[in-house]
Protein backbone atom coordinates (compact mmCIF):
# COMPACT_ATOMS: atom_id res chain seq x y z
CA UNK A 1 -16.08 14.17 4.32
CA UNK A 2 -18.06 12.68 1.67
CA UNK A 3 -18.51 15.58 -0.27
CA UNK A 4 -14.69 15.80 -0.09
CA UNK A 5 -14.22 12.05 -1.26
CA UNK A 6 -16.68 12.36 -4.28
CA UNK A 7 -14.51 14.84 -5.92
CA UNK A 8 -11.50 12.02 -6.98
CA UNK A 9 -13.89 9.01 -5.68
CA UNK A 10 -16.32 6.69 -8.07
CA UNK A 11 -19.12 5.81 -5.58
CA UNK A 12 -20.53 4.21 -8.71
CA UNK A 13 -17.95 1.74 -9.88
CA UNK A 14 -19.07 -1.42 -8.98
CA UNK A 15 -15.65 -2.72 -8.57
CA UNK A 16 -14.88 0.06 -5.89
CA UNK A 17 -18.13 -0.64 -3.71
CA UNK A 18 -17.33 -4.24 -3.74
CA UNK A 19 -14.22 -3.32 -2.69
CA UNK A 20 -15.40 -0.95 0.31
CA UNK A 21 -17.64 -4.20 1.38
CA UNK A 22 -14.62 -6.32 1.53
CA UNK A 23 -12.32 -4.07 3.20
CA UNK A 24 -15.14 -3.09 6.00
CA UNK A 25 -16.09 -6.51 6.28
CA UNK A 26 -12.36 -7.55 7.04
CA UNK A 27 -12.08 -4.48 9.41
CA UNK A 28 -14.79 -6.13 11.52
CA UNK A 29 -13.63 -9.58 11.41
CA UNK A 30 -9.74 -7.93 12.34
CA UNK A 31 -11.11 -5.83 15.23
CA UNK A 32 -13.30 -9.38 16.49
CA UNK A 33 -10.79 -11.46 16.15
CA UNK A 34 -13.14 -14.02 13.72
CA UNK A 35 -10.73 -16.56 12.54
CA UNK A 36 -12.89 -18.05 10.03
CA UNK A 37 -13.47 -14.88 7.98
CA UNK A 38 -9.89 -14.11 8.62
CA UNK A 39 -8.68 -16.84 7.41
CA UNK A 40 -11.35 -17.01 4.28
CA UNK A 41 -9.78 -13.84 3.32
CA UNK A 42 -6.12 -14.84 3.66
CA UNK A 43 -6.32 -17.87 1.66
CA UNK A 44 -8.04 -15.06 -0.88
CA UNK A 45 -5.53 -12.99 -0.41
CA UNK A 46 -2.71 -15.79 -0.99
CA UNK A 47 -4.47 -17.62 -4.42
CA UNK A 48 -5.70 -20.41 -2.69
CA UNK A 49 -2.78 -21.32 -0.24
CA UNK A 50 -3.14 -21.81 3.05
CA UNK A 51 0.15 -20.44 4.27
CA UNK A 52 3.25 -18.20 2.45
CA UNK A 53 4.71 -19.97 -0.23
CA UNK A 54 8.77 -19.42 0.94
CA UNK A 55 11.24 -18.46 -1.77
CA UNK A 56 8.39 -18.23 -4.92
CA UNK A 57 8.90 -15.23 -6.44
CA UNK A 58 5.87 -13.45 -7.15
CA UNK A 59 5.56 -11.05 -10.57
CA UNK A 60 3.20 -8.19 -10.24
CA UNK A 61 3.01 -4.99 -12.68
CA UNK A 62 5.68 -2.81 -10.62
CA UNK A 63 8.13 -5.97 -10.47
CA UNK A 64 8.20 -8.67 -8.11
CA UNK A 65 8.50 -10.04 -4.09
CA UNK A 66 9.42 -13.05 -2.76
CA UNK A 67 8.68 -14.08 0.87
CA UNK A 68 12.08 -15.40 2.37
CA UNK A 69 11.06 -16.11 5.97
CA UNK A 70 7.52 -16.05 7.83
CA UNK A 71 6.62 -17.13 11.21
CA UNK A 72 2.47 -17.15 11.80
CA UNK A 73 1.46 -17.39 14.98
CA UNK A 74 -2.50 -17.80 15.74
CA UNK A 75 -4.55 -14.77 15.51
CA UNK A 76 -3.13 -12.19 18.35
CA UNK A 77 -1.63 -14.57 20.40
CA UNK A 78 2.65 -14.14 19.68
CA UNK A 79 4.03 -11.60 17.39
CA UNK A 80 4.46 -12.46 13.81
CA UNK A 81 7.67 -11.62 11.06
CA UNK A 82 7.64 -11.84 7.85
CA UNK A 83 10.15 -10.67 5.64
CA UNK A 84 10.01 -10.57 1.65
CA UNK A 85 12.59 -9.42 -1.07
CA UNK A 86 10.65 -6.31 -2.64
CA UNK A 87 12.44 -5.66 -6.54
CA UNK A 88 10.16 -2.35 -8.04
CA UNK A 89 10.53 -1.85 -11.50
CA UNK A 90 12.28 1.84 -13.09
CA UNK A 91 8.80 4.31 -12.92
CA UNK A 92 6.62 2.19 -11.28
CA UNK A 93 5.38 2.60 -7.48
CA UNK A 94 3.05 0.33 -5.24
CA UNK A 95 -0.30 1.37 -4.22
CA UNK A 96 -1.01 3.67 -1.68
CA UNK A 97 -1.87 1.98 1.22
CA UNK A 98 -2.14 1.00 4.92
CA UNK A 99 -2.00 -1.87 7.69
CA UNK A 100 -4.25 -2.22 10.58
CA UNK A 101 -1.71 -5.21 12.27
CA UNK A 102 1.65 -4.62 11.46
CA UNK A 103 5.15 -2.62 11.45
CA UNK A 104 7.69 -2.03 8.62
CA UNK A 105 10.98 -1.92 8.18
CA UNK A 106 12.49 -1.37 4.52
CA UNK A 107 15.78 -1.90 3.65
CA UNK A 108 17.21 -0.83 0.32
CA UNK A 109 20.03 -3.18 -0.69
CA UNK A 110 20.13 -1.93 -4.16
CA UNK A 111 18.86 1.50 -5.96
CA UNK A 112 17.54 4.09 -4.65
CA UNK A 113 13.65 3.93 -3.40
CA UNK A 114 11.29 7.07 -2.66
CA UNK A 115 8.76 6.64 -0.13
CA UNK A 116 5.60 8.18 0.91
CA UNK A 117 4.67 8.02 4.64
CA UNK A 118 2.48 9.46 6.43
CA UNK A 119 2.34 12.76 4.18
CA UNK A 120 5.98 13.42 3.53
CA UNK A 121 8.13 12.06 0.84
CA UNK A 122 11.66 10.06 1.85
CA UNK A 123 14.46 9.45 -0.37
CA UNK A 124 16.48 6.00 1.08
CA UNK A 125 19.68 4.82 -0.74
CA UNK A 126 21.37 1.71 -0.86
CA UNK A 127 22.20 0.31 2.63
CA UNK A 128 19.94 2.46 4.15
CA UNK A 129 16.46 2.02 5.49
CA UNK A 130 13.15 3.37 6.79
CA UNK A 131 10.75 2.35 9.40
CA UNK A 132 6.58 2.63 9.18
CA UNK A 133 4.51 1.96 12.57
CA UNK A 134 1.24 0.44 12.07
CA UNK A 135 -1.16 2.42 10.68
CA UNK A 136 1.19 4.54 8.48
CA UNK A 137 0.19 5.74 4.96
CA UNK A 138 2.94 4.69 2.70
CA UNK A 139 4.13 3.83 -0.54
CA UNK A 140 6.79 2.26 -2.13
CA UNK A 141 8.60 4.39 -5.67
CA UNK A 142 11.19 3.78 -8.24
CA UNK A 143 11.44 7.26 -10.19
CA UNK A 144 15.46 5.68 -11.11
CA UNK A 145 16.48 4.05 -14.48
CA UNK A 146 17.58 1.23 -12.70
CA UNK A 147 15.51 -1.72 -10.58
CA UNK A 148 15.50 -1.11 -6.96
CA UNK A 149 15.45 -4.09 -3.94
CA UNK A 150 13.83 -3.93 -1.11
CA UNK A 151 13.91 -6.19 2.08
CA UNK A 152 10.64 -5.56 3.82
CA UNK A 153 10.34 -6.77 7.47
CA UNK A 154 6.95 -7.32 8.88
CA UNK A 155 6.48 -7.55 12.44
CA UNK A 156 2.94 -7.44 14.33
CA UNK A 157 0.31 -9.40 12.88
CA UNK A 158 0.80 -10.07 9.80
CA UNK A 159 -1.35 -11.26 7.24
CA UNK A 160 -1.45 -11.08 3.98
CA UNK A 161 -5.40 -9.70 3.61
CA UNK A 162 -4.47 -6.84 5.86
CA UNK A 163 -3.77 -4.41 3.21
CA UNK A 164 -6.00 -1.45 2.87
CA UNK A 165 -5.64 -0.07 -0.63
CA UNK A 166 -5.98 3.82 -1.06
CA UNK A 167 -4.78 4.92 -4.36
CA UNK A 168 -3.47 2.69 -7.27
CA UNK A 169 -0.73 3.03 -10.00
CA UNK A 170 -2.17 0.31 -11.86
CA UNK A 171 -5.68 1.11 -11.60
CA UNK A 172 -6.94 -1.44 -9.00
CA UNK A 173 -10.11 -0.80 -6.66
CA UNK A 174 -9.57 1.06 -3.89
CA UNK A 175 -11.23 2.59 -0.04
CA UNK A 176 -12.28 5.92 -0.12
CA UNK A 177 -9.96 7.98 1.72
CA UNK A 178 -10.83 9.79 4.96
CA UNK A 179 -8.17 10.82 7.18
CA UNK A 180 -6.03 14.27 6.62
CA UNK A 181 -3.04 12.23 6.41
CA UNK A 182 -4.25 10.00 3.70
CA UNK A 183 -6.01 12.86 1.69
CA UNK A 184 -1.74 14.19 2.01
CA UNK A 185 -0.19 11.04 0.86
CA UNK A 186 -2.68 10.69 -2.08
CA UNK A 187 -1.81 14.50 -3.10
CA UNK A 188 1.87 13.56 -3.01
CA UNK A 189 1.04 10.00 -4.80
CA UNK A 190 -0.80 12.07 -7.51
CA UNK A 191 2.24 14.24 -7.46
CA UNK A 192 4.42 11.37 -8.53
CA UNK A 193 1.99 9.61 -10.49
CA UNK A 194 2.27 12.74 -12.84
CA UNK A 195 6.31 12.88 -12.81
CA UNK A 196 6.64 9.48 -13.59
CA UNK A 197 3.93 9.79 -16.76
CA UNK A 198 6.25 12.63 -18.00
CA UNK A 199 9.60 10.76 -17.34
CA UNK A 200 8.75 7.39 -18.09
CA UNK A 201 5.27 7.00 -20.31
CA UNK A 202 2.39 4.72 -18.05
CA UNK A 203 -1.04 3.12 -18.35
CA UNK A 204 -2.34 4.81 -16.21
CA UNK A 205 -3.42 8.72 -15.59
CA UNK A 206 -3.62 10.68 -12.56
CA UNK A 207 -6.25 11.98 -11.12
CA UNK A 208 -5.77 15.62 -11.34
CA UNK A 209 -8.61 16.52 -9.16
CA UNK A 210 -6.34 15.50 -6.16
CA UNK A 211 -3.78 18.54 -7.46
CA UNK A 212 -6.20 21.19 -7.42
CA UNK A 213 -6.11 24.10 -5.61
CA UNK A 214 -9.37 23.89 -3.89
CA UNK A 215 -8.62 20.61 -3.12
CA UNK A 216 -5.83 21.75 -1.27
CA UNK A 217 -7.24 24.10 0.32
CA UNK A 218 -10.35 22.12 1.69
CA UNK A 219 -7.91 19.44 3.02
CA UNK A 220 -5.51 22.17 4.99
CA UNK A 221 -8.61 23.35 6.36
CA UNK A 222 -9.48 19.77 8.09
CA UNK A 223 -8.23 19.04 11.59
């Protein structure tokens, strides 16, 4: 598998390994329930804050969420739910990415919103919506002229630090990946990556070693 992940992955990047530190270390802490580096990494993963800020909308590259309700329980006792208003920007998408504790449920309430789970693409229009179990490869996309809104439903446990980042639009770290459904989703992601550079103009380039034939092939030949 390694031989597969060093053809799109930079082993070297010191930002990346620091990255696959973090996100192991968290996996441990998640699977033995330790609160303290839990919680270390949530108050990370929040900017300081101990708990959700409600109604503070947040502005990130692809647009901006605001949490509108959340409901914490401790660590794996009752189930959590938080829900946030998700507004993605015309050709931008979210990373590529996964949850080890939690469910989704997206709602579009305005716009049209293109998704990536688990290896298959899904178009959902206003007043429509889309569910992801736990574990699901997914991604959010806005390949519209227009802004499209989101109202994401978390249910499980949900933290904010449980976010395992595969691929990124905007050039973030990221985990290697490993699975054949994530090696899928991050040919599709690269797939999109490239339509919106063409539509809309980015930053950022994809990496076209994830489109190659040989690629392909190597990942259809993978259980």
């Amino acid at each position: 598998m390694s031989s597969l992940s060093n053809q799109y992955y930079n082993f070297n990047n010191p930002e990346n390994i620091a990255y696959i530190d973090a996100t192991t270390a968290y996996n441990a802490a998640f699977i033995n329930s330790n609160l303290n580096l839990l919680q270390e990494a949530e108050i990370k993963a929040l900017n300081g804050n101990n708990e959700y800020k409600i109604g503070v909308k947040v502005k990130s590259p692809w647009g901006t969420n605001k949490v509108i309700e959340a409901h914490i329980s401790e660590f794996g006792k009752n189930e959590d739910i938080v829900k946030k208003e998700i507004t993605i920007k015309p050709g931008f998408m979210l990373s590529l990415q996964r949850h080890r504790g939690r469910e989704e449920l997206w709602e579009v309430t305005s716009g049209t919103l293109t998704v990536i789970s688990d290896g298959e693409i899904h178009t959902v229009n206003a007043g429509e919506n889309i569910k992801l179990p736990k574990g699901n490869v997914h991604c959010m996309i806005n390949l519209n002229n227009n802004p499209v809104t989101v109202i994401e439903t978390q249910t499980g446990t949900c933290r904010e630090a449980d976010n395992v980042r595969l691929l990124d639009f905007n050039g973030r770290p990221t985990y290697p990946l490993k699975t054949k459904n994530e090696f899928l989703s991050a040919i599709l992601y690269t797939q999109i990556h490239l339509e919106i550079e063409q539509k809309f103009g980015c930053d950022t380039k994809p990496n076209m070693a994830l489109l190659s034939p040989e690629f392909k092939e190597k990942i259809d030949s993978m259980e």
